[in-house]
Protein backbone atom coordinates (compact mmCIF):
# COMPACT_ATOMS: atom_id res chain seq x y z
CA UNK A 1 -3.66 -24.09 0.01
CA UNK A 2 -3.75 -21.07 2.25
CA UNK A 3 -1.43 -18.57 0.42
CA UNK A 4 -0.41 -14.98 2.21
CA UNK A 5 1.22 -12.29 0.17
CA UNK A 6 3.44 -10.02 1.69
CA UNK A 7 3.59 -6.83 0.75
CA UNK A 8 6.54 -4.80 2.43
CA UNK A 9 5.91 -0.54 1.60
CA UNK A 10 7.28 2.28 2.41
CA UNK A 11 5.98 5.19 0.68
CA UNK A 12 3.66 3.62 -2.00
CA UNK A 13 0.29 5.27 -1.34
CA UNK A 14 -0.34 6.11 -5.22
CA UNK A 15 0.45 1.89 -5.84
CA UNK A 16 -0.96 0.44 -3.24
CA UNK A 17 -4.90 0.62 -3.38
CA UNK A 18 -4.44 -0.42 -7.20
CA UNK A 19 -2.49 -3.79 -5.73
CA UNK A 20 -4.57 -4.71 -3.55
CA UNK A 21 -7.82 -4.63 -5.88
CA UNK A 22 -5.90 -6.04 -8.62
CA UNK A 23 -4.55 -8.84 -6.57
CA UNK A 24 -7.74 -9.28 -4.57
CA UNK A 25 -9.39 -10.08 -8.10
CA UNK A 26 -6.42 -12.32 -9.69
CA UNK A 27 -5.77 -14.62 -6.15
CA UNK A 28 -8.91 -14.19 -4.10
CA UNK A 29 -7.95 -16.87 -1.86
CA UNK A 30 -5.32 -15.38 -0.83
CA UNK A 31 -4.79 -13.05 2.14
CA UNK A 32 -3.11 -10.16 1.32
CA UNK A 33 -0.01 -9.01 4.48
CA UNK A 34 0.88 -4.87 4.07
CA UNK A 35 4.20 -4.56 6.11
CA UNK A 36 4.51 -0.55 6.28
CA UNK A 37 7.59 0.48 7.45
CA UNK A 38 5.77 3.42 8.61
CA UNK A 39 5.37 5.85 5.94
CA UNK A 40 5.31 9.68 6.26
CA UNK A 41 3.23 9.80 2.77
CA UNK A 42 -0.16 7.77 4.35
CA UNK A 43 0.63 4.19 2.95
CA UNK A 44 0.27 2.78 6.14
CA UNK A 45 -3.40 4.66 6.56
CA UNK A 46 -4.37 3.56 3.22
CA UNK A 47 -3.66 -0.07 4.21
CA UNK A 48 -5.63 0.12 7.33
CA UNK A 49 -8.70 1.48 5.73
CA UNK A 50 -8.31 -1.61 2.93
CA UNK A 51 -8.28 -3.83 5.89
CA UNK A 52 -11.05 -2.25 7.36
CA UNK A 53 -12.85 -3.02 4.53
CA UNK A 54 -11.81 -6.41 3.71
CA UNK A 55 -10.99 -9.32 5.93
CA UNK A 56 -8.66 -10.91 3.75
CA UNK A 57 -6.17 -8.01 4.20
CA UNK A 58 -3.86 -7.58 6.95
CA UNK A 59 -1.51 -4.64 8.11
CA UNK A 60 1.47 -4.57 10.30
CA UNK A 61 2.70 -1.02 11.35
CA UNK A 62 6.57 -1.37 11.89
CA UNK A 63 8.49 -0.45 14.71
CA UNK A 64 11.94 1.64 13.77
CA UNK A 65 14.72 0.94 12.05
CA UNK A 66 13.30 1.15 9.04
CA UNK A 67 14.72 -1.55 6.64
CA UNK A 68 13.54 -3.74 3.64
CA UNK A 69 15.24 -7.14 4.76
CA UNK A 70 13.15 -6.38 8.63
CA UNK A 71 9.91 -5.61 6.82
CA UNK A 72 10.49 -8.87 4.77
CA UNK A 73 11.48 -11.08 8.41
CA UNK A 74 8.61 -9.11 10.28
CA UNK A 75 6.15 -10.56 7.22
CA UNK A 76 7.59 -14.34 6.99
CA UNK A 77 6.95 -14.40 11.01
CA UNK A 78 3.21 -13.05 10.85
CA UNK A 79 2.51 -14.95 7.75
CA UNK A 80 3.54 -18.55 9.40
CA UNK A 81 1.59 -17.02 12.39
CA UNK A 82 -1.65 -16.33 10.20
CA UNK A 83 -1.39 -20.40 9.48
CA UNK A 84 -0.50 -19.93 6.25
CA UNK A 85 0.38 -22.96 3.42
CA UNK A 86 2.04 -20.64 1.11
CA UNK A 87 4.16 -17.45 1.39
CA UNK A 88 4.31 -15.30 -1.33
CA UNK A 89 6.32 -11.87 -1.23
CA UNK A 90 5.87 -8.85 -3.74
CA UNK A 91 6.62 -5.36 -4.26
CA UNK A 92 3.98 -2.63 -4.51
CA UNK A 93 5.20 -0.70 -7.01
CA UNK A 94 4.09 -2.85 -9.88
CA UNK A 95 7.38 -4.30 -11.27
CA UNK A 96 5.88 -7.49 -10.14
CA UNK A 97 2.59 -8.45 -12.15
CA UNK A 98 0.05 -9.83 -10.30
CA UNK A 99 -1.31 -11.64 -13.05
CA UNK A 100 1.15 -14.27 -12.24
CA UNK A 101 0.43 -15.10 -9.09
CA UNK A 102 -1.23 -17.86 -10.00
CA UNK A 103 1.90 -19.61 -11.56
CA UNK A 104 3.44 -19.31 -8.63
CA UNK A 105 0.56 -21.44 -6.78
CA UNK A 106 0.40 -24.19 -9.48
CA UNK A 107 4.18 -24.39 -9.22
CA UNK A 108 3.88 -25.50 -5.34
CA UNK A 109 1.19 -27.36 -6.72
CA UNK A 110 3.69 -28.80 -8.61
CA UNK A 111 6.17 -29.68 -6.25
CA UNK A 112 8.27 -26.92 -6.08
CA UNK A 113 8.87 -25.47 -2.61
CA UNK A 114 10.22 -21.99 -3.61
CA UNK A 115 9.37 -20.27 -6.79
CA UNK A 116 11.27 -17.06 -7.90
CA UNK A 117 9.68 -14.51 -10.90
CA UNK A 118 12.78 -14.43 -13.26
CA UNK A 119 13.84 -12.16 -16.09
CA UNK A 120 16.19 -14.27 -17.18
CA UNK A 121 14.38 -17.29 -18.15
CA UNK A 122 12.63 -18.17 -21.72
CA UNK A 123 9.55 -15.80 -21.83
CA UNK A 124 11.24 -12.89 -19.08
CA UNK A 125 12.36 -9.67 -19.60
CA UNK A 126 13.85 -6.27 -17.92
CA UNK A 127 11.52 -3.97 -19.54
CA UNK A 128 11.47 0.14 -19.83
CA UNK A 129 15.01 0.16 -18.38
CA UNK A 130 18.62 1.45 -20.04
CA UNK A 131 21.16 -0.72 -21.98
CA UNK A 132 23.87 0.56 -18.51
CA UNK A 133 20.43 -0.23 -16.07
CA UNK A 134 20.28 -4.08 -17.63
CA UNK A 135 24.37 -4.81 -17.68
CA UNK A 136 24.73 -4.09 -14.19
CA UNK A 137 21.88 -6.34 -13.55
CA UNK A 138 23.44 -9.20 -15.05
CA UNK A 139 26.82 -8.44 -13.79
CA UNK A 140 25.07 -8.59 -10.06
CA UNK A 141 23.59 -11.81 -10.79
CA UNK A 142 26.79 -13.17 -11.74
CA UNK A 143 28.90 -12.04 -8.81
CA UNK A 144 25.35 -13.76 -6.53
CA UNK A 145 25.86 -16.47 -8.52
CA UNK A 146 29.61 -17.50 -8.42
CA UNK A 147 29.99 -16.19 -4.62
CA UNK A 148 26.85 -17.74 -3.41
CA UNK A 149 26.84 -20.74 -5.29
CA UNK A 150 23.56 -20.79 -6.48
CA UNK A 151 22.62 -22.42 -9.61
CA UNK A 152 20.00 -19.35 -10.29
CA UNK A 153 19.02 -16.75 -13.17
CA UNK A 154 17.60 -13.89 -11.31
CA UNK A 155 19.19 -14.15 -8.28
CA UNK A 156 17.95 -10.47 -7.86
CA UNK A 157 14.28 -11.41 -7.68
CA UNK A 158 12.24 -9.98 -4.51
CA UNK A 159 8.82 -11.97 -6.01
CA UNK A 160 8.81 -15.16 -5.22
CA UNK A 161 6.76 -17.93 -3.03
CA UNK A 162 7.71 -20.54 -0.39
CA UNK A 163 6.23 -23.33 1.05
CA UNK A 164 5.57 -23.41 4.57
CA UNK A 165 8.20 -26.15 5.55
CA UNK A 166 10.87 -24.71 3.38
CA UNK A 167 10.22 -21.14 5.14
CA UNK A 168 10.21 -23.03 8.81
CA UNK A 169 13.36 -24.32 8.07
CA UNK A 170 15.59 -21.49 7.34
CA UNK A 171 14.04 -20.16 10.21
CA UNK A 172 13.07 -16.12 9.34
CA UNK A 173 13.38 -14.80 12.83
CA UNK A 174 17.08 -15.73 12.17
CA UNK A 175 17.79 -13.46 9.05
CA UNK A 176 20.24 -10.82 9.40
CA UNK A 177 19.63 -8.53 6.82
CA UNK A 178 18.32 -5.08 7.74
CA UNK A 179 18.12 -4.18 3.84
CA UNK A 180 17.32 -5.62 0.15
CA UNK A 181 20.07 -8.23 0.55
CA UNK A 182 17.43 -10.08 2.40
CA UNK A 183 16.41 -11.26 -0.82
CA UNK A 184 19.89 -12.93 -1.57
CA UNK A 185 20.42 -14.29 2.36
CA UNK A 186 16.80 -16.57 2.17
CA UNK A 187 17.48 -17.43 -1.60
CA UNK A 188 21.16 -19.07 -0.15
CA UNK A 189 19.64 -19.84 2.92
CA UNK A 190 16.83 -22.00 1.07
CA UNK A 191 19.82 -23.58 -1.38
CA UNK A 192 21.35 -24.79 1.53
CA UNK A 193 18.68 -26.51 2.72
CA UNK A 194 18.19 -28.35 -0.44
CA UNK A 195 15.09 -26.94 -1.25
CA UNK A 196 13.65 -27.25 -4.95
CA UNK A 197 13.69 -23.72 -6.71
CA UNK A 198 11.93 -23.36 -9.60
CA UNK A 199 11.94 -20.14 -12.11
CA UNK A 200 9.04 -19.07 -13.77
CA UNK A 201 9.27 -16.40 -16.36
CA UNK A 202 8.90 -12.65 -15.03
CA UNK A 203 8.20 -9.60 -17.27
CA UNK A 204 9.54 -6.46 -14.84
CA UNK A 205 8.80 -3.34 -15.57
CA UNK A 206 9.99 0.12 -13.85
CA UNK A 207 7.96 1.28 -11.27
CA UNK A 208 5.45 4.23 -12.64
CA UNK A 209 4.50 5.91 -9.43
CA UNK A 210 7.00 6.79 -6.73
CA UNK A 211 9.90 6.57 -6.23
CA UNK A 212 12.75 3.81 -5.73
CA UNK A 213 14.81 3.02 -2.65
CA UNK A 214 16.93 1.40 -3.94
CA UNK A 215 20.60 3.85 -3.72
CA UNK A 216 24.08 3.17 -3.96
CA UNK A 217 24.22 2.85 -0.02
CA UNK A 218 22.30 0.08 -0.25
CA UNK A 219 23.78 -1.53 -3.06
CA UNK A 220 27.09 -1.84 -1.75
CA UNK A 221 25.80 -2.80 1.33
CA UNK A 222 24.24 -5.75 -0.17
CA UNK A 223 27.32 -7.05 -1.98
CA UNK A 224 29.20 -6.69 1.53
CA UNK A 225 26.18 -8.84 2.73
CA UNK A 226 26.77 -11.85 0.08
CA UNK A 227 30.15 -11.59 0.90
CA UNK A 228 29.60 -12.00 4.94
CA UNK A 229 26.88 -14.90 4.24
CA UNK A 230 29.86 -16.92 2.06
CA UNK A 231 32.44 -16.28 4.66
CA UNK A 232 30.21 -17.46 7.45
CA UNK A 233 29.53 -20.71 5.77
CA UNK A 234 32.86 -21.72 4.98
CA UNK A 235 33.67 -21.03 8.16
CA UNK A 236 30.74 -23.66 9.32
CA UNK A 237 28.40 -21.02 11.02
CA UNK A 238 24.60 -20.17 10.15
CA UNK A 239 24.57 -17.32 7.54
């Protein structure tokens, strides 16, 4: 397989050397895809110096808006482009533990064609967060769940892999969502297309360095989102 791993930032220059060296060493066939939605704090020169340095790195420097959910479509488009197998998508700020990537690879393997890290499977867990931080969690998932229709634990989960054809088929230059509700529109977007999902177990922890985008803004935003993407379907349009 040809896996890429994409890697949207923004404002994760004391993470991101770290990632890369840690997941250059854990999936080194892998290419590794920055998508820097052009950080004031250097991320986006630290990336180009790793690719400098490494062939098997790749950087795009975003264009404004800014937005999470256009980072992610900007990656799934260059990492088809690069020819790859495999997409895989991450965050930079460690919740997401490399060490598993290659569970996600021997899923496809498998026959799974999208994989999602999940808390909430046997062996997961919502580490280093509050009692309040962990019930809103799985109050979100269920809301995903029942409004979405999608038969899924961590419906919340930004690390996860896709094979090629599965990818292709919900066609990313489509998607719709300029922030982290991306993550919800290709997980429905994939159910629909009947597409096998498979959880593997996912140990995330808080991020140590930086800090989090994710505000209330952005939350409500993204239930709106899940809202719009079950309207349009009854009503027999493309999310």
């Amino acid at each position: 397989m040809r896996p890429v791993i994409v890697v949207p930032t923004y404002n994760e220059a004391p993470n991101l050397e770290r990632l890369v060296d840690d997941v250059r060493r854990i999936s080194p066939e892998s290419t590794i895809l920055i998508v820097d939605d052009q950080s004031p704090d250097g991320t986006g020169e630290i990336a180009d110096r790793l690719a400098a340095a490494d062939d098997a790195v790749r950087v795009i420097h975003r264009d404004p808006p800014r937005g999470r959910g256009l980072a992610g479509r900007d990656g799934y488009r260059e990492a088809l482009r690069l020819g790859a197998d495999v997409v895989l998508e991450m965050d930079a700020d460690f919740s997401h533990d490399p060490r598993i990537l290659p569970q996600f690879l021997d899923a496809v393997a498998n026959g799974a064609d999208v994989v999602l890290g999940s808390r909430f499977v046997r062996g997961g867990s919502d580490r280093d967060r509050s009692a309040w931080r962990r019930v809103v969690t799985i109050l979100a998932n269920t809301y995903i769940r029942v409004v979405l229709g999608v038969p899924i634990g961590d419906c919340n989960s930004g690390f996860r892999c896709f094979r090629r054809s599965v990818l292709e088929a919900i066609r990313p230059e489509t998607l719709t969502s300029a922030g982290p509700s991306i993550v919800q529109e290709v997980l429905f977007r994939v159910h629909r297309v009947g597409a096998k999902i498979v959880e593997i177990p996912l140990e995330f922890v808080d991020r140590k360095e930086g800090e989090s985008k994710l505000g209330l803004r952005l939350l409500v935003d993204g239930y709106v989102m899940i809202l719009r993407l079950r309207i349009l379907a009854l009503l027999g349009r493309d999310p």
